[in-house]
Every structure is written in C-alpha cells, then in structure tokens.
Protein backbone atom coordinates (compact mmCIF):
# COMPACT_ATOMS: atom_id res chain seq x y z
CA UNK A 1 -105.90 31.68 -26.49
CA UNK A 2 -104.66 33.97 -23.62
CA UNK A 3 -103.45 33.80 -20.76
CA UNK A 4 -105.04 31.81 -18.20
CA UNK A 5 -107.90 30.22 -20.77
CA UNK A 6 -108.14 26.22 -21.24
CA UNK A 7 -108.61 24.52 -24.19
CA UNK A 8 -109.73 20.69 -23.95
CA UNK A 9 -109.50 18.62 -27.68
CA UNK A 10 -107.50 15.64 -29.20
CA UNK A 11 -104.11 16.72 -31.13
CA UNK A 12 -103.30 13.72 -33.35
CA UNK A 13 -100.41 12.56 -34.63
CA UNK A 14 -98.13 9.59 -35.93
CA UNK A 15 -94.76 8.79 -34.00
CA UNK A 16 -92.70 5.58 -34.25
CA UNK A 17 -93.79 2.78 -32.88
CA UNK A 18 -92.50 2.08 -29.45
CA UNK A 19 -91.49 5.78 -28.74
CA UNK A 20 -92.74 7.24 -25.08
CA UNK A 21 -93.72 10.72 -25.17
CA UNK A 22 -92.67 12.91 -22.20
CA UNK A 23 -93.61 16.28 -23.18
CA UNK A 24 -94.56 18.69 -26.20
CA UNK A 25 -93.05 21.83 -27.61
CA UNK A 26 -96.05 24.20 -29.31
CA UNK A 27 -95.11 27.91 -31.06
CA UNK A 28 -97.24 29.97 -31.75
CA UNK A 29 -95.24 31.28 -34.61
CA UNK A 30 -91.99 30.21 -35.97
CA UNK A 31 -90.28 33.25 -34.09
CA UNK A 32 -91.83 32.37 -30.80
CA UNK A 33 -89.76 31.10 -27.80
CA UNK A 34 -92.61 28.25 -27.19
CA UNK A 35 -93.70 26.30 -24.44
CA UNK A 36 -93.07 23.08 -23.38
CA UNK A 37 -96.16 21.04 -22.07
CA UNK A 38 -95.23 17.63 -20.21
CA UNK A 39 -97.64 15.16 -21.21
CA UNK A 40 -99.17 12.57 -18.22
C-alpha cells in the first residue's frame, strides 16, 4: 500500500476477555519502525 491509499477489511484476532483495545502497532517487516493506528 503507499502512501496516501486506503484499505477497508476486517483484521481478526483473539485477545483476553475483558481487555479494551486502544490502538494497534503494524510493521511492515520485522526491521520496520511501524505505525501505530488508534482504534475508535
């Protein structure tokens, strides 16, 4: 994806019951710095 594209889909996955998710951190690599996406 490059800059300024959007992506729209569903990105599932299990966390503990009761836990409140604030934001994400995605890589697009394992030497990448990442982003952090706050979640709404």
């Amino acid at each position: 994806m490059n800059p300024g594209n959007t992506v729209k889909g569903k990105l599932v996955f299990d966390v503990p019951e009761g836990t409140k998710l604030t934001s994400l951190e995605l890589h697009d690599s394992l030497f990448s710095d990442g982003v952090q996406v706050n979640l709404k």
